[in-house]
PDB file of N, CA and C in Angstrom:
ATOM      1  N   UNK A   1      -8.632 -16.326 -19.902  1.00  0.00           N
ATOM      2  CA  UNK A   1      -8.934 -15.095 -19.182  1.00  0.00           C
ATOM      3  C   UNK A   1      -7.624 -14.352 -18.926  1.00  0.00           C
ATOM      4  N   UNK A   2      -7.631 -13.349 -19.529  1.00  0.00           N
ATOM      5  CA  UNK A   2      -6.571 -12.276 -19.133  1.00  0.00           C
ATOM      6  C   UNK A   2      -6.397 -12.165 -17.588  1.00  0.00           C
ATOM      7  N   UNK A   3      -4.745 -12.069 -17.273  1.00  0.00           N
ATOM      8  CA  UNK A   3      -4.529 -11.670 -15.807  1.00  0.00           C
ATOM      9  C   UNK A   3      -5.471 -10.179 -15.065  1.00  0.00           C
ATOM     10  N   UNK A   4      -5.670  -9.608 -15.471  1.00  0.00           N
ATOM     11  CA  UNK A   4      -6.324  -8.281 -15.142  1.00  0.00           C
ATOM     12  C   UNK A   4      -7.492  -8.193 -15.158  1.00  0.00           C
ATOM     13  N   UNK A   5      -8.489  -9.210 -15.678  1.00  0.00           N
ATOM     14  CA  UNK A   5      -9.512  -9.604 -15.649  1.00  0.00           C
ATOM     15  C   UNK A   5      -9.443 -10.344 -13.807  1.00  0.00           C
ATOM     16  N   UNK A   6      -8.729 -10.878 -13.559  1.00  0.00           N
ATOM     17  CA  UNK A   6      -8.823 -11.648 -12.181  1.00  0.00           C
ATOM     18  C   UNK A   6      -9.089 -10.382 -10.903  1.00  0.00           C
ATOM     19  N   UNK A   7      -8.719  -9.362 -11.608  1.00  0.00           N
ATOM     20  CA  UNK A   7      -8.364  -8.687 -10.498  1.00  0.00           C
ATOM     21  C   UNK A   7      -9.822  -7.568 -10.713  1.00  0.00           C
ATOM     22  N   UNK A   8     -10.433  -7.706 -11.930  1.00  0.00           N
ATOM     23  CA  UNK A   8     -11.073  -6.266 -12.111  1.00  0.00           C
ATOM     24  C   UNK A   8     -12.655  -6.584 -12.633  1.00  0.00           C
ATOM     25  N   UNK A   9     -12.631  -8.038 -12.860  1.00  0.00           N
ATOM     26  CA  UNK A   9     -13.890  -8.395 -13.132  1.00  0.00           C
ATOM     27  C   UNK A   9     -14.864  -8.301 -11.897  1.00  0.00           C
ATOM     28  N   UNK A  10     -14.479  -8.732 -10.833  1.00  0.00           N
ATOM     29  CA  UNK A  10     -15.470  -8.406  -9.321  1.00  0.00           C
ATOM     30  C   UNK A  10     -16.084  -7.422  -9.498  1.00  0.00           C
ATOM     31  N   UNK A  11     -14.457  -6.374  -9.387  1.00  0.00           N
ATOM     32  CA  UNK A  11     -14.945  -5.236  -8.246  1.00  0.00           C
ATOM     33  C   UNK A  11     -16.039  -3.768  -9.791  1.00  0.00           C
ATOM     34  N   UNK A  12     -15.474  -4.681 -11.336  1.00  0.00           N
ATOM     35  CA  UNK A  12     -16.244  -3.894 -11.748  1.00  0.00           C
ATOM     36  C   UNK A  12     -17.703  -4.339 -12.011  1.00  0.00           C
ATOM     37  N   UNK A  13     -18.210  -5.770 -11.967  1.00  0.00           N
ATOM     38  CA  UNK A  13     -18.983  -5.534 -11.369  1.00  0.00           C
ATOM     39  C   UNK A  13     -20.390  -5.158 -10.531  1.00  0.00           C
ATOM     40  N   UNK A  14     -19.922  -4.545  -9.603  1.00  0.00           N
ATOM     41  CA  UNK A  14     -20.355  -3.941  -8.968  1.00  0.00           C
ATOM     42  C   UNK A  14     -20.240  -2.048  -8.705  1.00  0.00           C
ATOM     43  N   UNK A  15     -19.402  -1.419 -10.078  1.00  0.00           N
ATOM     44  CA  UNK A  15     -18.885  -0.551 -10.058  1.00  0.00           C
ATOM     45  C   UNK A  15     -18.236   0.076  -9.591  1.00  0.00           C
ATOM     46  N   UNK A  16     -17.100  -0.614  -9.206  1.00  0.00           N
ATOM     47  CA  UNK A  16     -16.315  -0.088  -8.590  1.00  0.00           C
ATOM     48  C   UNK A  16     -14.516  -0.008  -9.462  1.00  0.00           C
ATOM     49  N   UNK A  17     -13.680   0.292  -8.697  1.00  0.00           N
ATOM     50  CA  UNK A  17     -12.651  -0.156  -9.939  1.00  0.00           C
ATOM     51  C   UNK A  17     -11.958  -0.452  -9.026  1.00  0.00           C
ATOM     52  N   UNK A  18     -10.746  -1.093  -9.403  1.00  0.00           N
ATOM     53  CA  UNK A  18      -9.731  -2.200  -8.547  1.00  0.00           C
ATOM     54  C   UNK A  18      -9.305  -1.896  -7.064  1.00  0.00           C
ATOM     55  N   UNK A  19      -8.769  -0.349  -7.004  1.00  0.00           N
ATOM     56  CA  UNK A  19      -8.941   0.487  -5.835  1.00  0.00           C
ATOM     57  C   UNK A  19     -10.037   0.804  -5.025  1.00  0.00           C
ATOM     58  N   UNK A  20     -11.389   1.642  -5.686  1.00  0.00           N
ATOM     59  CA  UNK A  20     -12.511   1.418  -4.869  1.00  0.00           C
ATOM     60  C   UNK A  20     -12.172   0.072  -4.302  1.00  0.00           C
ATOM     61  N   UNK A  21     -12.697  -0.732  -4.635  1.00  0.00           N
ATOM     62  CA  UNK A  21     -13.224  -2.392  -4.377  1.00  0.00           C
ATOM     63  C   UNK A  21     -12.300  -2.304  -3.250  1.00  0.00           C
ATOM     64  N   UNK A  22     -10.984  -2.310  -3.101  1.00  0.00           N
ATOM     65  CA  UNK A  22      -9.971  -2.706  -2.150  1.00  0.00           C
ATOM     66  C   UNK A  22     -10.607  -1.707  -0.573  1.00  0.00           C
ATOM     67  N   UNK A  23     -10.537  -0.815  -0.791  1.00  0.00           N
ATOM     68  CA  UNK A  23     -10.757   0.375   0.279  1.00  0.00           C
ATOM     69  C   UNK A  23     -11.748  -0.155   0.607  1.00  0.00           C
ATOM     70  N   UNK A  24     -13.076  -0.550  -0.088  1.00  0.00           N
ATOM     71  CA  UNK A  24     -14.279  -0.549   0.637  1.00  0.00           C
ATOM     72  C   UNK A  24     -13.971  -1.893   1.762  1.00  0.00           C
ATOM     73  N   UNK A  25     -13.264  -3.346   1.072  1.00  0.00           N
ATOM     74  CA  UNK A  25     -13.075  -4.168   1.674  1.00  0.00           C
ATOM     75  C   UNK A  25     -12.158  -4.067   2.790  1.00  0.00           C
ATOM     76  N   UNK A  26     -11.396  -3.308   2.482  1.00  0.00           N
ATOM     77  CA  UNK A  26     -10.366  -2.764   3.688  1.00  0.00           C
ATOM     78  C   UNK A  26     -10.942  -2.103   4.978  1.00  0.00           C
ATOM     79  N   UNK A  27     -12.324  -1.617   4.355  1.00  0.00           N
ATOM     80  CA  UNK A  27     -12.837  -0.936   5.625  1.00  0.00           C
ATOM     81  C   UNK A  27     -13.983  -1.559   6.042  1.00  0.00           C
ATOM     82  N   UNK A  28     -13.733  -3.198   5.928  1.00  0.00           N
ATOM     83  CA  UNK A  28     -14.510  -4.211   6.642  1.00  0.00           C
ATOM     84  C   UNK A  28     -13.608  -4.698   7.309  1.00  0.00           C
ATOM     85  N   UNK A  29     -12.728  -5.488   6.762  1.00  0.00           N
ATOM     86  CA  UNK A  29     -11.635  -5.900   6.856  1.00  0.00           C
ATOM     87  C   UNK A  29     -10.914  -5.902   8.167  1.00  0.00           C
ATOM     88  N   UNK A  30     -10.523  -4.696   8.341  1.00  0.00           N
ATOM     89  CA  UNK A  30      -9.669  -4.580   9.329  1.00  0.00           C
ATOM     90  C   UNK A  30     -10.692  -4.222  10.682  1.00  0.00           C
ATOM     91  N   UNK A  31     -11.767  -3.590  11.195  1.00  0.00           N
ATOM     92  CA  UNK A  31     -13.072  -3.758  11.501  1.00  0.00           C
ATOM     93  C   UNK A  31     -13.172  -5.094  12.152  1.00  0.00           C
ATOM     94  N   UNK A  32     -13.016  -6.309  11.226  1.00  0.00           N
ATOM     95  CA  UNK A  32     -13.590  -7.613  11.716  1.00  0.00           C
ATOM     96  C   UNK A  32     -12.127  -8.092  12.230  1.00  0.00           C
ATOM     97  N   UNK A  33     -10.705  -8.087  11.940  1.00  0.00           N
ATOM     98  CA  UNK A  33      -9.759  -8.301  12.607  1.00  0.00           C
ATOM     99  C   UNK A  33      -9.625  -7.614  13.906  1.00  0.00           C
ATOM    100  N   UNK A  34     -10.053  -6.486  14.115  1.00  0.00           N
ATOM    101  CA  UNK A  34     -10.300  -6.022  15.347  1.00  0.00           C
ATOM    102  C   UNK A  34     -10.672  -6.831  16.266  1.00  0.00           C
ATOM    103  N   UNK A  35     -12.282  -6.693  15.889  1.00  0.00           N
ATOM    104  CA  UNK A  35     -13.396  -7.620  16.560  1.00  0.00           C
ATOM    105  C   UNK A  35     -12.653  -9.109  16.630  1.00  0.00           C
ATOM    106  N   UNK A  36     -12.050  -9.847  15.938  1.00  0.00           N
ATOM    107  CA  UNK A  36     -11.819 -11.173  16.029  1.00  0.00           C
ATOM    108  C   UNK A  36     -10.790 -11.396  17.783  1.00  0.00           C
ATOM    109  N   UNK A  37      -9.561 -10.647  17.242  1.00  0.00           N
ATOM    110  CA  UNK A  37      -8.622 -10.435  18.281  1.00  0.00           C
ATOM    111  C   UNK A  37      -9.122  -9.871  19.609  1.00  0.00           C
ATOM    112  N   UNK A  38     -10.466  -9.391  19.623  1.00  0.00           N
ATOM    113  CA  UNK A  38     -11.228  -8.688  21.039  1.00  0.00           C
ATOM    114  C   UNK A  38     -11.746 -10.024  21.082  1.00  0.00           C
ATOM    115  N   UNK A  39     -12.480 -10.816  20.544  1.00  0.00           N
ATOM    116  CA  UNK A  39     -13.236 -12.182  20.712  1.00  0.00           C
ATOM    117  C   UNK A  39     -12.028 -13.026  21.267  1.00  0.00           C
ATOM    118  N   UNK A  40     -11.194 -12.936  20.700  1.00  0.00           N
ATOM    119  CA  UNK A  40      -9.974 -14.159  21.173  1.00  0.00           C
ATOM    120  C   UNK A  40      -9.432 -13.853  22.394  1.00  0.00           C
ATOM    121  N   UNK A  41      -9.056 -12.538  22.966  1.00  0.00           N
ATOM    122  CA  UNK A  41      -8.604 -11.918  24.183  1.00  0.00           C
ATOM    123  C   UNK A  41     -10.116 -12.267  25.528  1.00  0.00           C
ATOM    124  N   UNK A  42     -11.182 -12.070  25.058  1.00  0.00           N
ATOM    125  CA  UNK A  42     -12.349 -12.281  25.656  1.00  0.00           C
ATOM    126  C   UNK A  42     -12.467 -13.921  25.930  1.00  0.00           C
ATOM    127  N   UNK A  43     -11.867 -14.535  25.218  1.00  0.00           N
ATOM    128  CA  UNK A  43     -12.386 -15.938  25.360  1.00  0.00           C
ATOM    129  C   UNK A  43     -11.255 -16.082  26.594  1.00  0.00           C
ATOM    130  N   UNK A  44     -10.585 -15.642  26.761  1.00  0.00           N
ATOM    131  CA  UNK A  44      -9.331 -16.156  28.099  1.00  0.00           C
ATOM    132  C   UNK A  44      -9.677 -15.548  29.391  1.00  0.00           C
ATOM    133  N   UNK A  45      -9.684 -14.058  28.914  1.00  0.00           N
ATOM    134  CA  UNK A  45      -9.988 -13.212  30.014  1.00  0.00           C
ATOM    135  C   UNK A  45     -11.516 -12.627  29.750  1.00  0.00           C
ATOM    136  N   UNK A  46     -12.442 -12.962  30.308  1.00  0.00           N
ATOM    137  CA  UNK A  46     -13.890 -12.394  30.033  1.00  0.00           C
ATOM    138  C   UNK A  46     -14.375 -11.436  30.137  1.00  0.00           C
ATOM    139  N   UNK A  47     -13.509 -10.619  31.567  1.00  0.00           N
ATOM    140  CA  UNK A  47     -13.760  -9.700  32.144  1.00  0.00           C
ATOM    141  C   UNK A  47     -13.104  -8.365  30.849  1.00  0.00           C
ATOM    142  N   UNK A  48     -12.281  -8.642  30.139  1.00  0.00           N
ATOM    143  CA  UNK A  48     -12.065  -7.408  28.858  1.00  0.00           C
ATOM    144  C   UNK A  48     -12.840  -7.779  27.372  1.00  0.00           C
ATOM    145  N   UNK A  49     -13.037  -6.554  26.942  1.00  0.00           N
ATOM    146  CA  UNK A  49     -13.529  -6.729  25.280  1.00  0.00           C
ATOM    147  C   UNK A  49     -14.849  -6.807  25.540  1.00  0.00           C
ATOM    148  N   UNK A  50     -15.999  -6.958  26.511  1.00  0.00           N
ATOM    149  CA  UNK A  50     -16.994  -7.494  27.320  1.00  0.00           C
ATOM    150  C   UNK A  50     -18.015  -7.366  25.789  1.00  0.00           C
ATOM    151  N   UNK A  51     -18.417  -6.171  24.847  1.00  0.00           N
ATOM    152  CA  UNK A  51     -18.993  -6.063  23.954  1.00  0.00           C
ATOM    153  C   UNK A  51     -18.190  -5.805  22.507  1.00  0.00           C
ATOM    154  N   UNK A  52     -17.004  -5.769  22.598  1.00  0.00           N
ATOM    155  CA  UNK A  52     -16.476  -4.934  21.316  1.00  0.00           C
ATOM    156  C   UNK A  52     -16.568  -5.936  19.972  1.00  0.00           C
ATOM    157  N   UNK A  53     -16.867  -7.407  20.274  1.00  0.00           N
ATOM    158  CA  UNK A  53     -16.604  -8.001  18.883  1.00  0.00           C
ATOM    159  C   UNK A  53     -18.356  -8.210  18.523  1.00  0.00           C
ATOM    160  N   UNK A  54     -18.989  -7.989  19.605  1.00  0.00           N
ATOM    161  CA  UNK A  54     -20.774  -8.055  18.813  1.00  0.00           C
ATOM    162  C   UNK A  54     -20.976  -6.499  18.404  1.00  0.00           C
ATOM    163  N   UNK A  55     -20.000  -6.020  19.099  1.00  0.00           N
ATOM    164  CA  UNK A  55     -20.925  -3.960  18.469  1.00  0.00           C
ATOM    165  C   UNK A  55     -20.383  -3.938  17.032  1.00  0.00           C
ATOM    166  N   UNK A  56     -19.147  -4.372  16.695  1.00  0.00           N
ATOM    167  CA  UNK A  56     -18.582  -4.434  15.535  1.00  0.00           C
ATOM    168  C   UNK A  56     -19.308  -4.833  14.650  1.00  0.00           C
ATOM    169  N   UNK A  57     -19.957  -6.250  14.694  1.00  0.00           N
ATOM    170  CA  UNK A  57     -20.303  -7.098  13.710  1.00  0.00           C
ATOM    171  C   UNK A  57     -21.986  -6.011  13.452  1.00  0.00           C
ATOM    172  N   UNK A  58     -22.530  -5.760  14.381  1.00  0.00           N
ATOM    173  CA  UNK A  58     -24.180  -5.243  14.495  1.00  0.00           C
ATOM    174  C   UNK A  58     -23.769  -3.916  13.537  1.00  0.00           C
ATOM    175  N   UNK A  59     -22.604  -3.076  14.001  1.00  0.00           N
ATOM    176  CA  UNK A  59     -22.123  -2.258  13.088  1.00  0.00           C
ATOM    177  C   UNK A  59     -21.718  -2.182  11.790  1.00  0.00           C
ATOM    178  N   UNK A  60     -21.138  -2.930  11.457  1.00  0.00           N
ATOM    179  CA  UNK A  60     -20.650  -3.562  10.098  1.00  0.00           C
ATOM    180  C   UNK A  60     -21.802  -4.025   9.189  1.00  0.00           C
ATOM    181  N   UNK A  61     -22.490  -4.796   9.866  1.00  0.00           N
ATOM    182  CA  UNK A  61     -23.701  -5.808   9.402  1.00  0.00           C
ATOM    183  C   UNK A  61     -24.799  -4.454   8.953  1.00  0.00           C
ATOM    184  N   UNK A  62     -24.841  -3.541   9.589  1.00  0.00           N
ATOM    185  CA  UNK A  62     -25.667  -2.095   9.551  1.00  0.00           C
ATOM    186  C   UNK A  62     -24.936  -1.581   8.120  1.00  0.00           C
ATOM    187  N   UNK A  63     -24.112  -1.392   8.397  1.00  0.00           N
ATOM    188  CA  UNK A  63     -23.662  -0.271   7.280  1.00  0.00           C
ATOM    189  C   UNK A  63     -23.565  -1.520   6.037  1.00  0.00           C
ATOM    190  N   UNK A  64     -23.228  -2.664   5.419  1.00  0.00           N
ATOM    191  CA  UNK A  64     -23.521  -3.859   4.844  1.00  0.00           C
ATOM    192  C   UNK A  64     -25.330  -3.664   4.355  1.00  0.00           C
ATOM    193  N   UNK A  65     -26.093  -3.741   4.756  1.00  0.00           N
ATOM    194  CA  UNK A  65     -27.366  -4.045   4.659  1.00  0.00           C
ATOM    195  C   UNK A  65     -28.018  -2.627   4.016  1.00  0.00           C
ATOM    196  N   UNK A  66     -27.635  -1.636   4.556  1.00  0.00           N
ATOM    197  CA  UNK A  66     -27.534  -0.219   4.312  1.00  0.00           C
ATOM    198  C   UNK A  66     -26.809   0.517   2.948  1.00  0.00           C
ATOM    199  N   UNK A  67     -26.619  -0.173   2.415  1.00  0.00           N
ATOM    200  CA  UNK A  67     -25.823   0.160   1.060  1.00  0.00           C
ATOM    201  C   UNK A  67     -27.030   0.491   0.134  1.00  0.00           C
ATOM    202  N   UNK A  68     -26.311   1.572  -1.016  1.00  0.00           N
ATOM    203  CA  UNK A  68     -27.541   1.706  -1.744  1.00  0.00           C
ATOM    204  C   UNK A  68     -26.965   1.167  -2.795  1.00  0.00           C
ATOM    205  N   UNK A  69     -28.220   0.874  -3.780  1.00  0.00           N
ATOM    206  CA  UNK A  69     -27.716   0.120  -5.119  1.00  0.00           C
ATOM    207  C   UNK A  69     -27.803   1.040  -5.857  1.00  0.00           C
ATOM    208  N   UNK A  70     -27.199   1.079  -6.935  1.00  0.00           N
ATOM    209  CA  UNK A  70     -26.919   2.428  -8.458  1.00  0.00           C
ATOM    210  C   UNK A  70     -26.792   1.247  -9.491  1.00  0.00           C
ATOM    211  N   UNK A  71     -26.968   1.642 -10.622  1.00  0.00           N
ATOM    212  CA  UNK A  71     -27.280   1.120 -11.849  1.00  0.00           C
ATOM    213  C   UNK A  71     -25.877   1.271 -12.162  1.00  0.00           C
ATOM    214  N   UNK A  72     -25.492   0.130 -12.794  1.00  0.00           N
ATOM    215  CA  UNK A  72     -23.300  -0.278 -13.649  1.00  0.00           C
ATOM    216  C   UNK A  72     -24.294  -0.641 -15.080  1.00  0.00           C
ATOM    217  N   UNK A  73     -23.463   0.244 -15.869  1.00  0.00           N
ATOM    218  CA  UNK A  73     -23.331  -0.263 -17.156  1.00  0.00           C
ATOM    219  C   UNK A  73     -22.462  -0.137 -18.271  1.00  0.00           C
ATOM    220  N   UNK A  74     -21.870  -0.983 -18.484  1.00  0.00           N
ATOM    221  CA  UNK A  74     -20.739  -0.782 -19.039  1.00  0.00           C
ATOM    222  C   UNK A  74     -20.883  -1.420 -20.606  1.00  0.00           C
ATOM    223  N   UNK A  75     -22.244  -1.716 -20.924  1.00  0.00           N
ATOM    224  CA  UNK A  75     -22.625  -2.279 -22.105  1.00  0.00           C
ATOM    225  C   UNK A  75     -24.319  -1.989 -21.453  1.00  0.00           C
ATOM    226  N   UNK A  76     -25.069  -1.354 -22.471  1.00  0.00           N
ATOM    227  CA  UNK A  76     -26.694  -1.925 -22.468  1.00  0.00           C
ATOM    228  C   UNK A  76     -27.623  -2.998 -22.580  1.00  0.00           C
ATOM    229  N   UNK A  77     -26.456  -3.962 -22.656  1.00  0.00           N
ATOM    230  CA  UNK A  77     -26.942  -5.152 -23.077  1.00  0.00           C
ATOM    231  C   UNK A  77     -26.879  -6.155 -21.142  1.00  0.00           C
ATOM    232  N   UNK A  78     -25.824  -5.323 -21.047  1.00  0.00           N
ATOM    233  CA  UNK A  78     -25.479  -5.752 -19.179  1.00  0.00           C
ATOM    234  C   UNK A  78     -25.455  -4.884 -18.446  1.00  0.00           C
ATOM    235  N   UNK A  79     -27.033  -4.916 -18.045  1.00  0.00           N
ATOM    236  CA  UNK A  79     -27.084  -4.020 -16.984  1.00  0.00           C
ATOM    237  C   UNK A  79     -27.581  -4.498 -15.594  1.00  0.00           C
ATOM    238  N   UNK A  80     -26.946  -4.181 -14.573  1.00  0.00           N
ATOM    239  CA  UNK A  80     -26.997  -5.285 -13.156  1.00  0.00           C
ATOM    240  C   UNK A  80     -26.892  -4.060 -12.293  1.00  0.00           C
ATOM    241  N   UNK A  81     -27.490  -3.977 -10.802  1.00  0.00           N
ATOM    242  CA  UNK A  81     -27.229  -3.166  -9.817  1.00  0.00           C
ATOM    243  C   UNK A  81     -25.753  -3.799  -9.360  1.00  0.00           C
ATOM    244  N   UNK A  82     -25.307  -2.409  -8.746  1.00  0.00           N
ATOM    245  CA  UNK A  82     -24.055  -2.508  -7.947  1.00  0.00           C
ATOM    246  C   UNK A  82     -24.339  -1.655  -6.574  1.00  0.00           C
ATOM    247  N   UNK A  83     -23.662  -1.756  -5.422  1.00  0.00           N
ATOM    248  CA  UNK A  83     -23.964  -1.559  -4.344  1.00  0.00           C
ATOM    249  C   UNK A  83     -22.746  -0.180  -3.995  1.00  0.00           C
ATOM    250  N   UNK A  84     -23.583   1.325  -3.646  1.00  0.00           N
ATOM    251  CA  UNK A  84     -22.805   2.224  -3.183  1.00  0.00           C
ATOM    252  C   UNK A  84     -21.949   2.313  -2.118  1.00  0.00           C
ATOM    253  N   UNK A  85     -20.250   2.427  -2.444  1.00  0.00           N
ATOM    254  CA  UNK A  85     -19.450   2.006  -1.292  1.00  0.00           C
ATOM    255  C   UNK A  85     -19.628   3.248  -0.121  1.00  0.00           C
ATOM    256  N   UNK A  86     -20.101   4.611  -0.780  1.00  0.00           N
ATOM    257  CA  UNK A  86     -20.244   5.380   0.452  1.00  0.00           C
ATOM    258  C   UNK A  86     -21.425   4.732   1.503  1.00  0.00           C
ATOM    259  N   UNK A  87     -21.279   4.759   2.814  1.00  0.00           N
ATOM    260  CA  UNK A  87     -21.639   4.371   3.516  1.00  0.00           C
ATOM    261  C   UNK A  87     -22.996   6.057   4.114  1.00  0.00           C
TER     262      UNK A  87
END
């Protein structure tokens, strides 16, 4: 397997190309590092963060579930849904 294949077989896919793919994950990503570090600050002190790492996830999990699928084909012979990164 070619090196560039590691990187481009995922995100294409699902139609996306190496960049899409990154951004969309990036804008989970950093989202759930949020939420994690509000969960970890919450576990000491209870009284802060009181909802921010469940609104995140209900949020995330929303826009996740909410994706539309579009038809990738990059051969007629392989044709598979891929999931629209616009939200």
């Amino acid at each position: 397997m070619a090196l560039k294949q590691f990187f481009t077989e995922h995100p294409e896919s699902v139609g996306e190309s190496y960049l899409e793919h990154m951004n969309v994950a990036l804008s989970f990503a950093v989202p759930l590092l949020a939420a994690g570090l509000a969960a970890l600050i919450h576990a000491f002190l209870p009284f802060l963060f009181l909802t921010t790492a469940s609104r995140t996830v209900k949020q995330l999990h929303a826009r996740m579930v909410n994706r539309h699928p579009h038809a990738v084909s990059h051969d007629a012979r392989d044709r598979m849904l891929a999931w629209d990164p616009v939200i």
